[in-house]
Protein backbone atom coordinates (compact mmCIF):
# COMPACT_ATOMS: atom_id res chain seq x y z
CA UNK A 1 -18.60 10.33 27.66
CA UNK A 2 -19.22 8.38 24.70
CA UNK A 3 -16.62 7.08 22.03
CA UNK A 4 -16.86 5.30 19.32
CA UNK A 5 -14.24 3.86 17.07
CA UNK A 6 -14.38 3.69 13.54
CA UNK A 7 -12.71 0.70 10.90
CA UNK A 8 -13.11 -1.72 8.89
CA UNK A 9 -11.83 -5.10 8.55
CA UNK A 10 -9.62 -5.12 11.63
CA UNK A 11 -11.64 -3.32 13.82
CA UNK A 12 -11.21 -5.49 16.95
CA UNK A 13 -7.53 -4.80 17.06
CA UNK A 14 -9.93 -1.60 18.95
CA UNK A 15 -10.90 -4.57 21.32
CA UNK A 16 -8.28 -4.17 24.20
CA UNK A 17 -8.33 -0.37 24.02
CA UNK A 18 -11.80 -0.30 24.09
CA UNK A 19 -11.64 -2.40 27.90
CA UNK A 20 -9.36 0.41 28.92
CA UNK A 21 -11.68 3.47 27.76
CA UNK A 22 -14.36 1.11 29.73
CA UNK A 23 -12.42 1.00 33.04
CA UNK A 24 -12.15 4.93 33.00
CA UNK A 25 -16.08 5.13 32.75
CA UNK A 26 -16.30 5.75 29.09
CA UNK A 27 -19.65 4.35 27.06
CA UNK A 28 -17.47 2.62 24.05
CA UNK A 29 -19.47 1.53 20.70
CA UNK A 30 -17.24 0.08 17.94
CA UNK A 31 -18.22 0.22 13.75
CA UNK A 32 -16.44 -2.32 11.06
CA UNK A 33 -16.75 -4.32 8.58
CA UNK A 34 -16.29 -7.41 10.81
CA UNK A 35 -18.84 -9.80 11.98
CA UNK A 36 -20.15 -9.49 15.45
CA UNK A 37 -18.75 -12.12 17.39
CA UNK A 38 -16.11 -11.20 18.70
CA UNK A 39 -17.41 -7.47 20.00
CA UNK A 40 -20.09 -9.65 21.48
CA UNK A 41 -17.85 -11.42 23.51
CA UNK A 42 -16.02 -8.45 24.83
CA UNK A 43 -19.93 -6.86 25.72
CA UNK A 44 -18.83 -3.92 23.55
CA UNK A 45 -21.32 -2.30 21.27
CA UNK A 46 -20.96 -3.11 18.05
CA UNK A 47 -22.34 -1.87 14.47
CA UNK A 48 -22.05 -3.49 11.14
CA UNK A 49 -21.81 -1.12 7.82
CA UNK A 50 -20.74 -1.86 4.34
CA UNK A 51 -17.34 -1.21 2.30
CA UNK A 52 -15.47 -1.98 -0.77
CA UNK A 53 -11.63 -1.69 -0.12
CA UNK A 54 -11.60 -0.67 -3.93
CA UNK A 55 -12.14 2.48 -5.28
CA UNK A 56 -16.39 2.02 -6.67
CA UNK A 57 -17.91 5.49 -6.74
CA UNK A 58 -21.19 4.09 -6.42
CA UNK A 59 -20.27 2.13 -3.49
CA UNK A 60 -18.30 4.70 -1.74
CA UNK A 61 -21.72 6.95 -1.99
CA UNK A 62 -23.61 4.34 -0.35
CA UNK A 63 -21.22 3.72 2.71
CA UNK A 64 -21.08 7.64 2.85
CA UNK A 65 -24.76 7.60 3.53
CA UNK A 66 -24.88 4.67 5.07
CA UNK A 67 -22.60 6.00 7.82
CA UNK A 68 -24.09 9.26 7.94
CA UNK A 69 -27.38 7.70 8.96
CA UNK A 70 -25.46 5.63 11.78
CA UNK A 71 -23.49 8.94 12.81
CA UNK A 72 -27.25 11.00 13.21
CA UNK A 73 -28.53 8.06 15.62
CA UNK A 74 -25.93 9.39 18.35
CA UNK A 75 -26.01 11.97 21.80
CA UNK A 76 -24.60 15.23 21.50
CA UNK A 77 -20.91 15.02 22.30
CA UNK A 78 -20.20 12.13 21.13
CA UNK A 79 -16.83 11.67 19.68
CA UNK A 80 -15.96 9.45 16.57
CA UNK A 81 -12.45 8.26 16.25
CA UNK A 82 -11.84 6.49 12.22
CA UNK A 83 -8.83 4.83 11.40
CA UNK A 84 -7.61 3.07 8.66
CA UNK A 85 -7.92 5.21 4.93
CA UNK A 86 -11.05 5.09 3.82
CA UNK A 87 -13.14 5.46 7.52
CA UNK A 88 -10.53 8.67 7.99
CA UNK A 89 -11.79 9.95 4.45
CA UNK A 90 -15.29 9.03 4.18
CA UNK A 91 -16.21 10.08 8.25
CA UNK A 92 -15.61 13.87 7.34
CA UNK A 93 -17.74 13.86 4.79
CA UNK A 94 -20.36 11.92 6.07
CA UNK A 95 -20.44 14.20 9.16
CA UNK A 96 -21.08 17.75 7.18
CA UNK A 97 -23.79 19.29 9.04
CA UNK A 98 -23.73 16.91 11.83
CA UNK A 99 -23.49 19.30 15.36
CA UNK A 100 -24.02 15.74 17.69
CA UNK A 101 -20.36 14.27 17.24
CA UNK A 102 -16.88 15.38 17.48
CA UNK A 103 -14.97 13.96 14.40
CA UNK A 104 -11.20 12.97 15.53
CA UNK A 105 -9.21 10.46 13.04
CA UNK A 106 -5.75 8.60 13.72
CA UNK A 107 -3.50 8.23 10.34
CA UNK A 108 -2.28 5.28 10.26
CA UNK A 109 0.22 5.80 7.35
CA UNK A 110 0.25 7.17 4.36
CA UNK A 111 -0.30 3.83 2.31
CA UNK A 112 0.92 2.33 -0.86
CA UNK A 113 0.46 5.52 -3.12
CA UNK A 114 3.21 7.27 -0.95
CA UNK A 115 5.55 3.92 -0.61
CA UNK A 116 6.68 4.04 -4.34
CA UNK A 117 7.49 6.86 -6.87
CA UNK A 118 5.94 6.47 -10.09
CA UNK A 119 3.56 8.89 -12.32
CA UNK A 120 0.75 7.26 -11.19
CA UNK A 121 1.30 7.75 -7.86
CA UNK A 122 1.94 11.39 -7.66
CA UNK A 123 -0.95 11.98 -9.70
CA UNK A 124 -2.49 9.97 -7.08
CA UNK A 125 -0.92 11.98 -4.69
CA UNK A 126 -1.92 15.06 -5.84
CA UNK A 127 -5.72 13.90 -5.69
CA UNK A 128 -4.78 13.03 -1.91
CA UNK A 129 -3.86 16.38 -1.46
CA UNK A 130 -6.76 17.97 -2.57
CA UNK A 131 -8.99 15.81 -0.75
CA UNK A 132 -7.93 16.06 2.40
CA UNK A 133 -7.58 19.88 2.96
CA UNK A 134 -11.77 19.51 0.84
CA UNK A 135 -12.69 17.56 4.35
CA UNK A 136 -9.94 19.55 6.64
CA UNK A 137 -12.63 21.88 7.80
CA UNK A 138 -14.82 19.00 8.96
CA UNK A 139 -12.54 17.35 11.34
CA UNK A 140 -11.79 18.15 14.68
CA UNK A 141 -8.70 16.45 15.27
CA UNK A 142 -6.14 14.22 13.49
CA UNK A 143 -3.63 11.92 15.41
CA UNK A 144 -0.47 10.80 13.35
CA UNK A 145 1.53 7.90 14.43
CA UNK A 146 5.21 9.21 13.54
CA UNK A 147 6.78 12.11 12.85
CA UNK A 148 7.09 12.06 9.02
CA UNK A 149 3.49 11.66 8.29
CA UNK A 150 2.77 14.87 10.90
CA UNK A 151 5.32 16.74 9.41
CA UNK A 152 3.96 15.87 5.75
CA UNK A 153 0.39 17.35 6.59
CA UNK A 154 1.62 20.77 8.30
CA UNK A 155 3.80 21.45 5.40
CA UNK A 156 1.32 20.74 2.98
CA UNK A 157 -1.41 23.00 4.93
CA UNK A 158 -3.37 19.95 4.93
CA UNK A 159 -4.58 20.66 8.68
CA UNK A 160 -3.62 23.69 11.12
CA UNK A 161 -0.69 22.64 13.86
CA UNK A 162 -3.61 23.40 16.42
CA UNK A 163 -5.81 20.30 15.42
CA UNK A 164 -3.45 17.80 15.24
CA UNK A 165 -0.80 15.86 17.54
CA UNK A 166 1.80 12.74 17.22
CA UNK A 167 0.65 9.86 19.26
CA UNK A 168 3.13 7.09 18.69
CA UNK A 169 1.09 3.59 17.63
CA UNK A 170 -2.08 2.42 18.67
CA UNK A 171 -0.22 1.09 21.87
CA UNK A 172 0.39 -2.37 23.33
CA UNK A 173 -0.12 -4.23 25.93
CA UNK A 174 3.09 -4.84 26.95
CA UNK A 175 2.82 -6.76 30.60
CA UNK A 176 0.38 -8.79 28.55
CA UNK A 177 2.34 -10.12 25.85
CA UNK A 178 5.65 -10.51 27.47
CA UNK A 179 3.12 -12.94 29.65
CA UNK A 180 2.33 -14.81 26.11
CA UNK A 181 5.79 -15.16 25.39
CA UNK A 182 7.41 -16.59 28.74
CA UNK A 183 6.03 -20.01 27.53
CA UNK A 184 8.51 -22.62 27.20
CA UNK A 185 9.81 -23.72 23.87
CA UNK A 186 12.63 -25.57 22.21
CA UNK A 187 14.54 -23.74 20.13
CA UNK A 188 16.97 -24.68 17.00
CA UNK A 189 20.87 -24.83 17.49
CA UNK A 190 20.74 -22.72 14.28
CA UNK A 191 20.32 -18.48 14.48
CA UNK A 192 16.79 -18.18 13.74
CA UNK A 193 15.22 -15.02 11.80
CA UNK A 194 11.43 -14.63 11.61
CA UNK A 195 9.41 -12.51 9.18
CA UNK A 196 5.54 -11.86 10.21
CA UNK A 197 3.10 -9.75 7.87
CA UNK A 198 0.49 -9.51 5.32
CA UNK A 199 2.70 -11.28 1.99
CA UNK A 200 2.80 -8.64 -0.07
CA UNK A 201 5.63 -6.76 -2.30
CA UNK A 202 5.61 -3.79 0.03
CA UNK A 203 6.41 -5.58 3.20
CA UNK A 204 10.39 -6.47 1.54
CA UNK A 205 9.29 -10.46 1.24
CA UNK A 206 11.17 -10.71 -1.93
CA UNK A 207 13.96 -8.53 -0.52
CA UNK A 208 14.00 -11.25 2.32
CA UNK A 209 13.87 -14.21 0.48
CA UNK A 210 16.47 -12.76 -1.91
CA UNK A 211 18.72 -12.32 1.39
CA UNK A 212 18.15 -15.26 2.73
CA UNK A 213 19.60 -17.15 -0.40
CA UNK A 214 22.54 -15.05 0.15
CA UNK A 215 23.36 -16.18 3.43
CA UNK A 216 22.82 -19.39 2.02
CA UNK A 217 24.88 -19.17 -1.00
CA UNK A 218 27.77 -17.62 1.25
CA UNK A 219 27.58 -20.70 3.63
CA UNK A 220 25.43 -19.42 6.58
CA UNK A 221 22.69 -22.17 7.14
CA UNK A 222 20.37 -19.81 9.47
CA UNK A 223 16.79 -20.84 9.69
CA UNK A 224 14.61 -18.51 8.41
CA UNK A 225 10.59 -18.52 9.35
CA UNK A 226 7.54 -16.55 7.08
CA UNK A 227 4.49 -15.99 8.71
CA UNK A 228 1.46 -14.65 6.91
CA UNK A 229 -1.51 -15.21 4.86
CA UNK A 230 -0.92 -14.57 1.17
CA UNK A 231 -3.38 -11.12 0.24
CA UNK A 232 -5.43 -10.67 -2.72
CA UNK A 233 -3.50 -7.97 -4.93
CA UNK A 234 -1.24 -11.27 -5.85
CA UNK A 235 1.80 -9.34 -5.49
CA UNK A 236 3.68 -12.09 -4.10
CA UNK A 237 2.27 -15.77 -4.87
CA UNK A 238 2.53 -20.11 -3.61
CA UNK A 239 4.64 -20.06 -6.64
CA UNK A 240 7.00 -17.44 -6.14
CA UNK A 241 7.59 -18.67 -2.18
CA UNK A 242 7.84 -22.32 -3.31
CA UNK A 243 10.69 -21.19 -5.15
CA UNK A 244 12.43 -20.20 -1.92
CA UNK A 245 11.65 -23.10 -0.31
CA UNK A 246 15.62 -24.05 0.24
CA UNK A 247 15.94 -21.10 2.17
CA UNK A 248 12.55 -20.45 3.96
CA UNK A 249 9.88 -22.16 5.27
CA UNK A 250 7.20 -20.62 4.80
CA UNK A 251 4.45 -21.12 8.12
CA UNK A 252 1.31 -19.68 6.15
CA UNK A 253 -1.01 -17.56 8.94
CA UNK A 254 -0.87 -18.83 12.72
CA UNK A 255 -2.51 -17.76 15.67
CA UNK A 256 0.82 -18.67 17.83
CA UNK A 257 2.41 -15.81 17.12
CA UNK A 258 4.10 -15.19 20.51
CA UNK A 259 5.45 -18.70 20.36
CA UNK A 260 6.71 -18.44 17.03
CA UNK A 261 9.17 -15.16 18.16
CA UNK A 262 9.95 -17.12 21.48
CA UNK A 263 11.42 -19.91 19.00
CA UNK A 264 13.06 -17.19 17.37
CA UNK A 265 15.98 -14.99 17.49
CA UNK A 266 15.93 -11.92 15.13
CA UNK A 267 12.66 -10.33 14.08
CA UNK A 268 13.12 -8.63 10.39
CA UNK A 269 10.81 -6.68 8.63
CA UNK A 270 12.03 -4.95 5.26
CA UNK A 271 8.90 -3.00 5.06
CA UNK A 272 8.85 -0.18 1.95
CA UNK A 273 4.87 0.70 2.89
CA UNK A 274 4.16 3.77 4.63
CA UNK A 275 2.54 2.64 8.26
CA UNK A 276 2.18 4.72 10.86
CA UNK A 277 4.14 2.25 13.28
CA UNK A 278 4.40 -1.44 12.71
CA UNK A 279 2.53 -3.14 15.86
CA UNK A 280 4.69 -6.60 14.73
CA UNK A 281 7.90 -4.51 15.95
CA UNK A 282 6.40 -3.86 18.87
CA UNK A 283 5.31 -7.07 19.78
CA UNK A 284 8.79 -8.48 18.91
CA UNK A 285 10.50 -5.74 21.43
CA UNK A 286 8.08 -7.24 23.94
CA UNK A 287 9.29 -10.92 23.17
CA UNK A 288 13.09 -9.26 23.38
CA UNK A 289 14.08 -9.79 19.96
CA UNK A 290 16.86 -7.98 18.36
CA UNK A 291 15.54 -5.97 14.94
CA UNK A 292 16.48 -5.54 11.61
CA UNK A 293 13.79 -3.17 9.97
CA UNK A 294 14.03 -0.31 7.07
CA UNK A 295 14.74 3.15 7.91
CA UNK A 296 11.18 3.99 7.25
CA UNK A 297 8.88 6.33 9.03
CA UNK A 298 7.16 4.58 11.74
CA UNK A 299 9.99 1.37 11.76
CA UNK A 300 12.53 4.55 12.76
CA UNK A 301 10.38 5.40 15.74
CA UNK A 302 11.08 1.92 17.30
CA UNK A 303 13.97 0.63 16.14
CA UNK A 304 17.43 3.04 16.45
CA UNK A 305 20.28 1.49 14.96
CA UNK A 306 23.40 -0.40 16.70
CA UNK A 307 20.81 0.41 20.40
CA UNK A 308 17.98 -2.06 19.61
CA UNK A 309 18.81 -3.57 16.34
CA UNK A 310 19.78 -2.64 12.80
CA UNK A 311 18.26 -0.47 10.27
CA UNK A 312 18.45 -1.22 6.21
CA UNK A 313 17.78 0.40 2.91
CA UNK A 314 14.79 -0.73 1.60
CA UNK A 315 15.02 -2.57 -1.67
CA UNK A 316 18.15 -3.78 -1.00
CA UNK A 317 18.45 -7.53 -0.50
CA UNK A 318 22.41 -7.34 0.15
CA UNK A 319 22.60 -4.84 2.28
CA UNK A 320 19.76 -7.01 4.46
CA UNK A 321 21.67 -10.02 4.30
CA UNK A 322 24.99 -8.28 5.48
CA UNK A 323 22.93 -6.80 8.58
CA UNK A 324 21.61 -10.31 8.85
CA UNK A 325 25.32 -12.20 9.19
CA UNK A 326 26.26 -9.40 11.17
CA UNK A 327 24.05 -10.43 14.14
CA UNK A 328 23.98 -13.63 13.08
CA UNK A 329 27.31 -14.06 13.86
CA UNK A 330 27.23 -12.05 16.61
CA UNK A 331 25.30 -13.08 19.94
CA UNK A 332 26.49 -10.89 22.16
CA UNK A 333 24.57 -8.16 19.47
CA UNK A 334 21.65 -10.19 19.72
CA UNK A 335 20.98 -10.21 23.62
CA UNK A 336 21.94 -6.37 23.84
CA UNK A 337 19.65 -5.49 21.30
CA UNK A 338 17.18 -7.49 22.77
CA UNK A 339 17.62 -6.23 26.32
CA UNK A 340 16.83 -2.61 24.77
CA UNK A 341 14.41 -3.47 23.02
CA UNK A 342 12.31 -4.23 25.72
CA UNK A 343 13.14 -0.49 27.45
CA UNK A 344 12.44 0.88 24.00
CA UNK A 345 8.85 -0.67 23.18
CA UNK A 346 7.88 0.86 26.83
CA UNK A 347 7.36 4.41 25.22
CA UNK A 348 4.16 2.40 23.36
CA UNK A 349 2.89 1.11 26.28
CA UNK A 350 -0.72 1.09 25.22
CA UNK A 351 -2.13 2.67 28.60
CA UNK A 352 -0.03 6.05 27.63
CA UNK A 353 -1.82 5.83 24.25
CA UNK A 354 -4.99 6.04 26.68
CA UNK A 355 -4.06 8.57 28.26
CA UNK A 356 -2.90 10.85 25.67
CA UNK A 357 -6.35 9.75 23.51
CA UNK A 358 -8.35 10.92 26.92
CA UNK A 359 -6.66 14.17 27.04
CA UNK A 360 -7.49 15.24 23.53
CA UNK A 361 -11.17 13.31 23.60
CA UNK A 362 -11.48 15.99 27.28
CA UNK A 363 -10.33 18.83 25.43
CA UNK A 364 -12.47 18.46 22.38
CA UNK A 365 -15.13 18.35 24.66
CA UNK A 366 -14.50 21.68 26.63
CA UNK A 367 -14.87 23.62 22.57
């Protein structure tokens, strides 16, 4: 059977699925926006297309063709999996007419135009709407990665309850990166919290910053790490982080990421953007770290409060720097949480994601 998996940018986070599809006897070809090295490396099959991240109706066109011409080069039965927005959007309609390939699609979140309430957005939202129940009839089957974004399509009538299913995060390789973090370290006297993620708004940096100066201010000296390369949309700048310098240092992007949470003690991510499920919180279960995320869809599906950590309102730098003195005053808190958290990130042990993707890609298949 043949798969192929569709992105863009970050396509070989695909990689290490990809080996497993392999070891079941699957023929695995991967298309992105990245360069080739790296598929080359793995000896996985790899195509090249073109995309603007920014809404260009001439450009869109062309990728829509452009991947159209890709998807007519394939065998009969073969089944393309998209993720990310625009692949999930475009495939469907690149694919009209198309009786070779089985379109499938994994949502991985709903995005910025459902993480904040303003006119623009439903308006935006609206559009969304419309669209996708326009390229409904065109897919075969849609994954979601929580609950909230499943529930939000079925009541919406934006696909029937018989073509899609909740398959929690792309999975992880858990045995693998507890591995990566059994190295040896040396680790401050000092509580230490840890932020990783793109720096923008959405991801609560200002909200953590802002808490961290509270701590501060009320005489709690934790350390406090930020990991992550600054994005375009400017949302959050040098300037603005230089500012918080006092309080936390910030790393800039590192490959050492499993290190970094060894060194640590609390993972925190004050997320307000709609993901489908943060693979940082599941990499910091793996590490055992206690959590403090916001009680957004996706972050609720891994972290339940007072069992593996601590759940926050979003926008709401006090009420994260209260959960924060909480456990950092509390170690006993810390090594519980971080006991379950390692029982808890088993449910997205990436070789059930396999298995659940292999029962849906066989059933497709049997239509």
């Amino acid at each position: 059977m043949k798969v192929v998996f569709l992105g863009t940018e970050d396509v070989s986070a695909r990689i290490e699925i990809s080996k497993f599809f392999q070891d079941i006897g699957y023929e695995i070809e991967i298309i992105g926006t990245e360069k080739e090295d790296k598929f080359i490396k793995n000896n996985i099959k790899y195509q090249k297309y073109n995309l603007n991240r920014e809404l260009n109706i001439i450009d869109d066109i062309k990728t829509i063709l452009e991947l159209r011409k890709i998807l007519k080069s394939f065998p009969n039965n073969t089944i393309i999996h998209a993720f990310d927005t625009k692949p999930t959007m475009y495939l469907p309609i690149a694919s009209i007419g198309l009786k070779n390939i089985k379109v499938v699609r994994t949502i991985t979140g709903m995005g910025r135009i459902f993480s904040e309430d303003s006119i623009k957005n439903k308006i935006l939202r609206n559009i969304y709407n419309i669209v996708q129940k326009t390229i409904s009839k065109n897919i075969d089957f849609t994954i979601f990665q929580n609950e909230n974004d499943y529930n939000y399509f079925i009541q919406n009538k934006l696909i029937s309850i018989e073509k899609g299913e909740i398959v929690k995060s792309s999975g992880l390789n858990i045995e693998k990166f507890k591995l990566s973090c059994q190295e040896e370290v040396q680790k401050s006297e000092k509580i230490t919290f840890i932020l990783v993620s793109r720096i923008v708004k959405e991801k609560g940096i200002l909200d953590y910053l802002e808490a961290a100066k509270i701590c501060y201010e009320n005489g709690y000296e934790y350390n406090f790490l930020l990991v992550g390369q600054l994005d375009t949309d400017g949302s959050i700048t040098k300037e603005i982080l230089d500012n918080y310098s006092k309080y936390v240092n910030y790393l800039g992007r590192r490959e050492d990421i499993p290190k970094l949470l060894k060194q640590s003690d609390i993972f925190v991510l004050p997320t307000y953007y709609r993901e489908g499920v943060p693979r940082v919180l599941l990499e910091a279960s793996a590490c055992g770290k206690a959590i403090i995320t916001t009680n957004m869809p996706g972050c609720k599906d891994v972290v339940i409060d007072e069992y593996n950590g601590k759940l926050v309102n979003i926008k709401d730098s006090k009420d994260l720097s209260e959960k924060m003195i909480y456990l950092g005053e509390n170690k006993d808190k810390i090594e519980k949480f971080g006991q379950n958290a390692k029982e808890k990130v088993k449910e997205f042990d990436i070789r059930k994601v396999v298995s659940k993707y292999d029962k849906i890609y066989q059933e497709l298949l049997k239509d």
